[in-house]
N, C-alpha and C. Protein backbone atom coordinates (compact mmCIF):
# COMPACT_ATOMS: atom_id res chain seq x y z
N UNK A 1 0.85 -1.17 0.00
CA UNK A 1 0.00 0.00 0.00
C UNK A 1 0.90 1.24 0.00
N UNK A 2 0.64 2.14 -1.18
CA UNK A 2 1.82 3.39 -1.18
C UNK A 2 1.15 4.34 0.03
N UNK A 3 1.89 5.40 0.38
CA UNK A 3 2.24 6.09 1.38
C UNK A 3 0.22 7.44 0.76
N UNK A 4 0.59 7.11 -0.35
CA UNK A 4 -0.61 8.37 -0.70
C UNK A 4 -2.09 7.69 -0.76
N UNK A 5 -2.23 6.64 -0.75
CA UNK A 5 -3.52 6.19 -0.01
C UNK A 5 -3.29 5.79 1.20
N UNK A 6 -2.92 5.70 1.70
CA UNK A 6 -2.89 5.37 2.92
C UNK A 6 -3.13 6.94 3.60
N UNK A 7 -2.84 7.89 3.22
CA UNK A 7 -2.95 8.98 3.33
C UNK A 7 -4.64 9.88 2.79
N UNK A 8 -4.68 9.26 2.14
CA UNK A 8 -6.49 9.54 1.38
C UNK A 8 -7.47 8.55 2.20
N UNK A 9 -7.11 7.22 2.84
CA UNK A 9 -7.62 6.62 3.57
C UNK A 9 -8.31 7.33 4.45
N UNK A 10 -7.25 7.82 5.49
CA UNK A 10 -7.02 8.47 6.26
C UNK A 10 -7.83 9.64 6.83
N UNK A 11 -7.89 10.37 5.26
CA UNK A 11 -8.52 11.99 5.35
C UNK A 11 -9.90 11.93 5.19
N UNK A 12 -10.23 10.92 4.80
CA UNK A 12 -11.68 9.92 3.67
C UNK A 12 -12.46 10.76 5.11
N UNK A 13 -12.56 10.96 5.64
CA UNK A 13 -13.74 11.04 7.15
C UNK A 13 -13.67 12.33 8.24
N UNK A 14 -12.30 13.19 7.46
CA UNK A 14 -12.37 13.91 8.75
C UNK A 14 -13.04 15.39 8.13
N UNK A 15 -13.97 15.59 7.32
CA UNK A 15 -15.43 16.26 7.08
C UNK A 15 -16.52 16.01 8.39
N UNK A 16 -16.46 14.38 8.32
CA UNK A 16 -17.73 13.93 9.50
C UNK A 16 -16.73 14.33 10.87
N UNK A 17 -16.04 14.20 11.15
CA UNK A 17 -14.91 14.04 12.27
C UNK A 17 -14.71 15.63 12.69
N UNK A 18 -15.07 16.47 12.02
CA UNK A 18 -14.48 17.72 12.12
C UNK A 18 -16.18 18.48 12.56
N UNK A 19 -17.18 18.06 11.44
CA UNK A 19 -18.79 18.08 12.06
C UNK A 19 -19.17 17.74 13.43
N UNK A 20 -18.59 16.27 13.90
CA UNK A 20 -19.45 15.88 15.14
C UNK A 20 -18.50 16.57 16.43
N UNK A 21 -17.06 17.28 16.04
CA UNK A 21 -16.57 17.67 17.16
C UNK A 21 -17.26 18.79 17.08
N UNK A 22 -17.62 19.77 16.17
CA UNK A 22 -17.76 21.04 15.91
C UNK A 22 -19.36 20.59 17.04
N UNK A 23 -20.13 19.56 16.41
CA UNK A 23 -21.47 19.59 17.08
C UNK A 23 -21.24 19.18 18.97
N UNK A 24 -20.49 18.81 19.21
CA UNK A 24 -20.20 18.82 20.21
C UNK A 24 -19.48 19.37 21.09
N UNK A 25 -18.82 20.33 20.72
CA UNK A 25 -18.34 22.18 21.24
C UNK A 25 -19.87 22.76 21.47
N UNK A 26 -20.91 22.99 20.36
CA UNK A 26 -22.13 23.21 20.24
C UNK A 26 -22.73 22.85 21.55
N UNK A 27 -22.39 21.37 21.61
CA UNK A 27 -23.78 21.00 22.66
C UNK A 27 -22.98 21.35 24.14
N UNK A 28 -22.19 21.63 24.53
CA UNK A 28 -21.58 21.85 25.67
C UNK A 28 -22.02 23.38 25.83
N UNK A 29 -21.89 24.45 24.82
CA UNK A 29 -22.17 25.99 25.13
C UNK A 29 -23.48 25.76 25.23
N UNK A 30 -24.50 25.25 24.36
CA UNK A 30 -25.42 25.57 24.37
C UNK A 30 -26.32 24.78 25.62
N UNK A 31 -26.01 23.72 26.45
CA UNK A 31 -26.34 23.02 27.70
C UNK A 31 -25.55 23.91 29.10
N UNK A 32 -24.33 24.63 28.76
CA UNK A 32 -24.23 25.69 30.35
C UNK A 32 -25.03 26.70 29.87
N UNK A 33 -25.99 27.20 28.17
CA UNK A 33 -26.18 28.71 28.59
C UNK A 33 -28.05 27.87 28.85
N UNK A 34 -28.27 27.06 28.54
CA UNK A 34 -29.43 26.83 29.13
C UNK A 34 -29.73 26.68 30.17
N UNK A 35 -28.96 25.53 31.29
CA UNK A 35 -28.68 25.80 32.51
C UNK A 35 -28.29 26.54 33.42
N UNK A 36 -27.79 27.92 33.10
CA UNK A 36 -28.10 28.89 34.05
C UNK A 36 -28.57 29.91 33.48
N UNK A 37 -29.90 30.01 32.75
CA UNK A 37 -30.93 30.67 31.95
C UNK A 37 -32.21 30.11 32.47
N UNK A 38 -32.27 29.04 32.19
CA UNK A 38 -33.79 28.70 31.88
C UNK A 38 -34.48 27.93 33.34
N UNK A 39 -35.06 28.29 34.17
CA UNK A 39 -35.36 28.12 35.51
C UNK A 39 -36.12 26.54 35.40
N UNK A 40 -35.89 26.28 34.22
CA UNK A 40 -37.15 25.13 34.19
C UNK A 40 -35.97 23.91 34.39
N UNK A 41 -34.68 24.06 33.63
CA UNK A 41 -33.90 23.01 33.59
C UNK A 41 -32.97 23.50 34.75
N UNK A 42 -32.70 24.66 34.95
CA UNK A 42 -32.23 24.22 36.81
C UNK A 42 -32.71 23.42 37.64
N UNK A 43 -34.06 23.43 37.68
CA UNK A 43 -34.73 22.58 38.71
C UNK A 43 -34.51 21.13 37.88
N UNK A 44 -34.74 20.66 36.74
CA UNK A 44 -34.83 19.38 36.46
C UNK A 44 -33.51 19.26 35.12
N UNK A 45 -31.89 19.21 35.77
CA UNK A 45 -30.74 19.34 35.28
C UNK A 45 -30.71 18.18 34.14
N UNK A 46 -31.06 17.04 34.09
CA UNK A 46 -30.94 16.33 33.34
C UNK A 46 -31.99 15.89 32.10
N UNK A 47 -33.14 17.37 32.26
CA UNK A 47 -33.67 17.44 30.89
C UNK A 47 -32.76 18.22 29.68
N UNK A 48 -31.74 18.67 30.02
CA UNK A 48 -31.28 19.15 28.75
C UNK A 48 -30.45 18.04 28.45
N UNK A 49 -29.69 17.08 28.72
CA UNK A 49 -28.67 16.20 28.28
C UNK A 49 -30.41 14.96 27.89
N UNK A 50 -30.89 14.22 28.47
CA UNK A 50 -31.97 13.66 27.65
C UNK A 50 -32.59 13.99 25.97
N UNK A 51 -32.76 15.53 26.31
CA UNK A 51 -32.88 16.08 25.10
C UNK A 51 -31.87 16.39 23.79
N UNK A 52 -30.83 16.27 24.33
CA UNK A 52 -30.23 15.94 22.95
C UNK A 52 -29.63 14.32 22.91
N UNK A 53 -30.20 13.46 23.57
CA UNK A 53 -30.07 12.05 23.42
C UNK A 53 -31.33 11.99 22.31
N UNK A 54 -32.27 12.55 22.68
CA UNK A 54 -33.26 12.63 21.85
C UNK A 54 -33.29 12.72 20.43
N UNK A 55 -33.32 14.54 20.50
CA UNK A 55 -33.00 14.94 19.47
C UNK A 55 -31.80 13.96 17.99
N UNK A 56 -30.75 13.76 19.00
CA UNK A 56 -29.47 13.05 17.99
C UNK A 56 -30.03 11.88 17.56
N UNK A 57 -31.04 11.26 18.34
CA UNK A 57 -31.85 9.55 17.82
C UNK A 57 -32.74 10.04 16.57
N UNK A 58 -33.44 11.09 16.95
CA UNK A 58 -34.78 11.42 15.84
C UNK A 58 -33.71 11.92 14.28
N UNK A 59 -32.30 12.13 14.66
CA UNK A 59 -31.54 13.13 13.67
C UNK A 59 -30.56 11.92 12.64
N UNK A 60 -31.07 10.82 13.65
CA UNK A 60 -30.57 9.69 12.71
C UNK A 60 -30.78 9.37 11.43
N UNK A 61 -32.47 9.18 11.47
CA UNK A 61 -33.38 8.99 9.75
C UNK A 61 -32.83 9.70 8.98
N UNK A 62 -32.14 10.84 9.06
CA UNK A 62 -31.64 11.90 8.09
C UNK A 62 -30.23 11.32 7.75
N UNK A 63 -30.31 11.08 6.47
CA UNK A 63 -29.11 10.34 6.20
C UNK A 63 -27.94 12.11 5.90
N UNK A 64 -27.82 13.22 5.71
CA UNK A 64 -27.17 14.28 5.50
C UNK A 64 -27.07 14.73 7.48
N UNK A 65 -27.65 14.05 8.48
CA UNK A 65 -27.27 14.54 9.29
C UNK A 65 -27.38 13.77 10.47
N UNK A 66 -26.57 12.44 10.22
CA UNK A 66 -26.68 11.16 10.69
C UNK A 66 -25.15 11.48 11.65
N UNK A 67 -24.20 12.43 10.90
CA UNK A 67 -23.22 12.47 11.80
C UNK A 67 -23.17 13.28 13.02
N UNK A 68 -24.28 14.02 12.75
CA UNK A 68 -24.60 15.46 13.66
C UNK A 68 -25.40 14.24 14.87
N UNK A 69 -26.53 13.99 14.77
CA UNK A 69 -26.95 12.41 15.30
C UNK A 69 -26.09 11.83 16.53
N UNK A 70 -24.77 11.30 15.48
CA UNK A 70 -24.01 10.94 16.54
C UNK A 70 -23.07 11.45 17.37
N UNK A 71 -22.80 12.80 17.18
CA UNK A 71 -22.21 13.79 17.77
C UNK A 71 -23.35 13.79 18.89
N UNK A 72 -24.67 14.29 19.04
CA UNK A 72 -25.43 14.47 19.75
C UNK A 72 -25.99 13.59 20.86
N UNK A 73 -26.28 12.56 20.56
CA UNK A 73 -26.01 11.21 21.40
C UNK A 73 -24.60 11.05 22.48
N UNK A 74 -23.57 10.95 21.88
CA UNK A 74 -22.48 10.77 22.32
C UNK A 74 -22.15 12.03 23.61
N UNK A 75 -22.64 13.24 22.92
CA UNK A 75 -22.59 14.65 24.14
C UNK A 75 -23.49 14.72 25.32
N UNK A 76 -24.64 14.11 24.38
CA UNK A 76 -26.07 14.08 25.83
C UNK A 76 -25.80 13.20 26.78
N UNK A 77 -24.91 11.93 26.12
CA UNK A 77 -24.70 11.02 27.58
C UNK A 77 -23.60 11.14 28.42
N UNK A 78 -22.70 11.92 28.06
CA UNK A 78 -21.40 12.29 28.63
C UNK A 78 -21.91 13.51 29.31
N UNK A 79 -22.76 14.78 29.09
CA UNK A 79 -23.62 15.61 29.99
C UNK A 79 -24.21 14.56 30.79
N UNK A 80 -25.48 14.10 30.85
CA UNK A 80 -26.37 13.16 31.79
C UNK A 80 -25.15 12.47 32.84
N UNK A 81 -23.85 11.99 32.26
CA UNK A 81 -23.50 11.48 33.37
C UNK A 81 -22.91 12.43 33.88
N UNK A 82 -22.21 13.69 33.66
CA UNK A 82 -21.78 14.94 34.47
C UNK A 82 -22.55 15.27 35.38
N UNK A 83 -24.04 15.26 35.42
CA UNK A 83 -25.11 15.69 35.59
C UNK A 83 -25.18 15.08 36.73
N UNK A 84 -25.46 13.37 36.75
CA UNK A 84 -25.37 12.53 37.59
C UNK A 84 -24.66 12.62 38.41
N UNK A 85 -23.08 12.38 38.25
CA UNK A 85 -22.33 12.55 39.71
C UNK A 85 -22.36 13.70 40.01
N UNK A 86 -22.15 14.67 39.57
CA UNK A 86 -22.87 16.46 40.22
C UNK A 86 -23.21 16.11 41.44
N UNK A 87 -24.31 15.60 41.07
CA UNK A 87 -25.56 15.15 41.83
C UNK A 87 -25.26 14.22 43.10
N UNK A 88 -24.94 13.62 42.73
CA UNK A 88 -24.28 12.57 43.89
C UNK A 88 -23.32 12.55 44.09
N UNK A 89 -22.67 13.51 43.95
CA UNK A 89 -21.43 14.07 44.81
C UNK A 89 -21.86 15.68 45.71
N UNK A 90 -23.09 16.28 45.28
CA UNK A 90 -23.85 17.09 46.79
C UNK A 90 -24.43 16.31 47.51
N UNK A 91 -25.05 15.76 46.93
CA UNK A 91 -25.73 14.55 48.16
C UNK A 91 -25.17 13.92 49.24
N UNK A 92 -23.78 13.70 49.03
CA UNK A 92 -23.33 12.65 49.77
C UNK A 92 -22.65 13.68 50.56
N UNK A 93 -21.95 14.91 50.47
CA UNK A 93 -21.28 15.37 50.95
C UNK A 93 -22.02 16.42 51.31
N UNK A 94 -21.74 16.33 53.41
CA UNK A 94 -22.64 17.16 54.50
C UNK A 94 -22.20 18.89 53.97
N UNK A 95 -22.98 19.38 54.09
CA UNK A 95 -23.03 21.12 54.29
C UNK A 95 -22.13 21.52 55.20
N UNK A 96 -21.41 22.29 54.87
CA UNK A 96 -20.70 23.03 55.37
C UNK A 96 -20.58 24.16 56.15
N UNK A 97 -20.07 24.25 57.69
CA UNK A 97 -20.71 25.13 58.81
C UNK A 97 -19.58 26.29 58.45
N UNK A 98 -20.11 27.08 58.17
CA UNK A 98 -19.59 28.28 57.78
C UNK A 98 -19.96 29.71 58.81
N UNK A 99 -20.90 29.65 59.64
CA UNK A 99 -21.50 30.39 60.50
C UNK A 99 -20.66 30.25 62.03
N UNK A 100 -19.54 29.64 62.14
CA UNK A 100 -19.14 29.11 63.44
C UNK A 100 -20.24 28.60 64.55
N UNK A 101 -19.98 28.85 64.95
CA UNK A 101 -20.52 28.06 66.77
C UNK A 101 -21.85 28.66 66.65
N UNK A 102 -22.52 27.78 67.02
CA UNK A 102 -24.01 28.21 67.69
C UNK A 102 -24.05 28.77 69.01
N UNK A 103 -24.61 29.57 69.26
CA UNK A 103 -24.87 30.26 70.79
C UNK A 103 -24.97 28.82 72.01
N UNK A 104 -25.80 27.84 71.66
CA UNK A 104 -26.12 27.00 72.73
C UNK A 104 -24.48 25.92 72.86
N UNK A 105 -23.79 25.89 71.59
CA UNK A 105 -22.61 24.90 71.70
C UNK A 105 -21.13 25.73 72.38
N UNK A 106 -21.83 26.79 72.41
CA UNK A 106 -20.37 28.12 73.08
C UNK A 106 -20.06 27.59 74.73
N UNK A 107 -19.33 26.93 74.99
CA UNK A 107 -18.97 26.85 76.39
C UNK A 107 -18.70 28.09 77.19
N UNK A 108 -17.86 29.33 76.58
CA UNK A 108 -17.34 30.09 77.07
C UNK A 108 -15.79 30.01 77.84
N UNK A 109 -14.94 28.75 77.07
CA UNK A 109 -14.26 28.51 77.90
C UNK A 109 -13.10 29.57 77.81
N UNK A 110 -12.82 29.73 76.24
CA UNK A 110 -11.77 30.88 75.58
C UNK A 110 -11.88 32.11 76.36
N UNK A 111 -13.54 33.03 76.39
CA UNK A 111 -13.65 33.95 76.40
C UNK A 111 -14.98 34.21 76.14
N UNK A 112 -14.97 35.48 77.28
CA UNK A 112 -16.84 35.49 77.04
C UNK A 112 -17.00 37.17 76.66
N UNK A 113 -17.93 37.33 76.24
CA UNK A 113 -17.98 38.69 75.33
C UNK A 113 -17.81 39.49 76.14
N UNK A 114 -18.06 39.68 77.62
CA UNK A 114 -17.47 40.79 77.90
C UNK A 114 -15.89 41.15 78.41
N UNK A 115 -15.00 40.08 78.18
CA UNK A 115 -13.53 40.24 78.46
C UNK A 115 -12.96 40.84 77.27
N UNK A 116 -13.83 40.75 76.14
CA UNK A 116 -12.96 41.14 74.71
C UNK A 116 -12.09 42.63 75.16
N UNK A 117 -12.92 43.44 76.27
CA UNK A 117 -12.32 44.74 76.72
C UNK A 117 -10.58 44.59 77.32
N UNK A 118 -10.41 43.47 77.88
CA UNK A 118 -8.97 43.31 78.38
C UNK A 118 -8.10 43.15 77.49
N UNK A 119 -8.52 42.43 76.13
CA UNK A 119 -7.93 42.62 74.38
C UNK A 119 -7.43 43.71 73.92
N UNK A 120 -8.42 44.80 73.86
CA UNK A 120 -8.15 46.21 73.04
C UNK A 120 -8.16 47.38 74.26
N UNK A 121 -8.04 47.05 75.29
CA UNK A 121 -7.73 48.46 75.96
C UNK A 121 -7.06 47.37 77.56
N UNK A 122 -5.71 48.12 77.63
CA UNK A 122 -5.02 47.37 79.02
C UNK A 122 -5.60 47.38 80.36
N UNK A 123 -6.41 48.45 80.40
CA UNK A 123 -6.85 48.72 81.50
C UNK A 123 -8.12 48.47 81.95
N UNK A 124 -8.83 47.87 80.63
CA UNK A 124 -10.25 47.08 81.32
C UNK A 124 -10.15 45.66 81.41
N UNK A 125 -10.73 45.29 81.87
CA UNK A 125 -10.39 43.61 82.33
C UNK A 125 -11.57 43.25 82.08
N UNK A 126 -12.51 43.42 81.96
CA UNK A 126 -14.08 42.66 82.06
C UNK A 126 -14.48 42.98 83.63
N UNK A 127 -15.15 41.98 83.73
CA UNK A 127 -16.34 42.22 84.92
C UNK A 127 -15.49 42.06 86.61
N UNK A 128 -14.22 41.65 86.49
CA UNK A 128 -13.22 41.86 87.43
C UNK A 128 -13.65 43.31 88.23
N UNK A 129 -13.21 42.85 89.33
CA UNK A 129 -13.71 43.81 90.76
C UNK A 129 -12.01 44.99 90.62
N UNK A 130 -12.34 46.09 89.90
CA UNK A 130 -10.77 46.96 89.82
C UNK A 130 -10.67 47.87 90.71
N UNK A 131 -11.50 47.35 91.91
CA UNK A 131 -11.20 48.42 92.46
C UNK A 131 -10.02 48.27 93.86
N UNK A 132 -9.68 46.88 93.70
CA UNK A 132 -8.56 46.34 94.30
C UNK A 132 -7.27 46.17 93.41
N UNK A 133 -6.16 46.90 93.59
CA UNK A 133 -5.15 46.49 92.56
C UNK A 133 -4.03 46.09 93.31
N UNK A 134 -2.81 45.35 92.87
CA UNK A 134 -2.25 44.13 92.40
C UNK A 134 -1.43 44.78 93.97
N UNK A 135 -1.02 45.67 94.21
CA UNK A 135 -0.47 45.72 95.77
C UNK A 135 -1.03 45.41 96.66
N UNK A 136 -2.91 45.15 97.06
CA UNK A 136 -3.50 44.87 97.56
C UNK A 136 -2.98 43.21 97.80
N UNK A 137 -2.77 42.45 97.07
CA UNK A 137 -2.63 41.20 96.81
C UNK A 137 -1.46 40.71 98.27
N UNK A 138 -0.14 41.78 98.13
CA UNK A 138 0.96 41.49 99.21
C UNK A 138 0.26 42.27 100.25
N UNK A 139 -0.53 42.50 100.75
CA UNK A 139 -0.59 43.09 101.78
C UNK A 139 -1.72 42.28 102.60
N UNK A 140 -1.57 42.10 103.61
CA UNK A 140 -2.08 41.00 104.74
C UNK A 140 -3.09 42.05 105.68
């Protein structure tokens, strides 16, 4: 086999090859601008990847756009399963406490809101009795 069919072999397909990637760049823009557009497929994420499983089956009979077809098929199920673990990968994984401590789980052991004053000014201490100071202590 010379080097120049093997070379025409080769090229014989990449018209369809160059279509179903092109249609499948397509179905990726056009499935994120629907999904954060259209309030209907936010709520139900895996009607847009169904729908072009769809669509690419019904696009089969068309023999001029049988490759578009399988571009479309091939994108809707590779979405649907994006879709899927999405999905079950929030599910499984707990919410995240971002609010710190609840009032009732606060022991107070660190610090209680009114000492924050002994922090930013030296001379208040919180609810400490100041009216005894630190020489009082040696004296009997």
């Amino acid at each position: 086999m010379s080097a120049k069919s093997m070379l025409k072999g080769v090229s014989k397909g990449l018209p369809q090859t160059g279509l179903q990637g092109g249609a499948g760049v397509g179905v990726f823009y056009l499935h994120r601008m629907l999904a954060s557009k259209v309030a209907f497929f936010q709520n139900k994420p895996l009607a847009i990847p169904l729908g072009f499983i769809a669509l690419g089956h019904v696009l089969k009979k068309s023999p001029k756009l049988a490759t578009v077809s399988a571009a479309l098929i091939g994108a809707g199920g590779y979405a649907a399963a994006q879709v899927y673990e999405v999905k079950k990968s929030l599910q499984a994984a707990p919410a995240a406490q971002t609010s710190g401590f609840d009032d009732d789980d606060d022991t107070g052991a660190l610090m209680r809101s009114d000492d924050i004053g002994m922090l930013i000014e030296p001379g208040n201490v919180g609810d400490i009795d100041q009216s005894r100071q630190y020489d009082d202590a040696y004296t009997l």
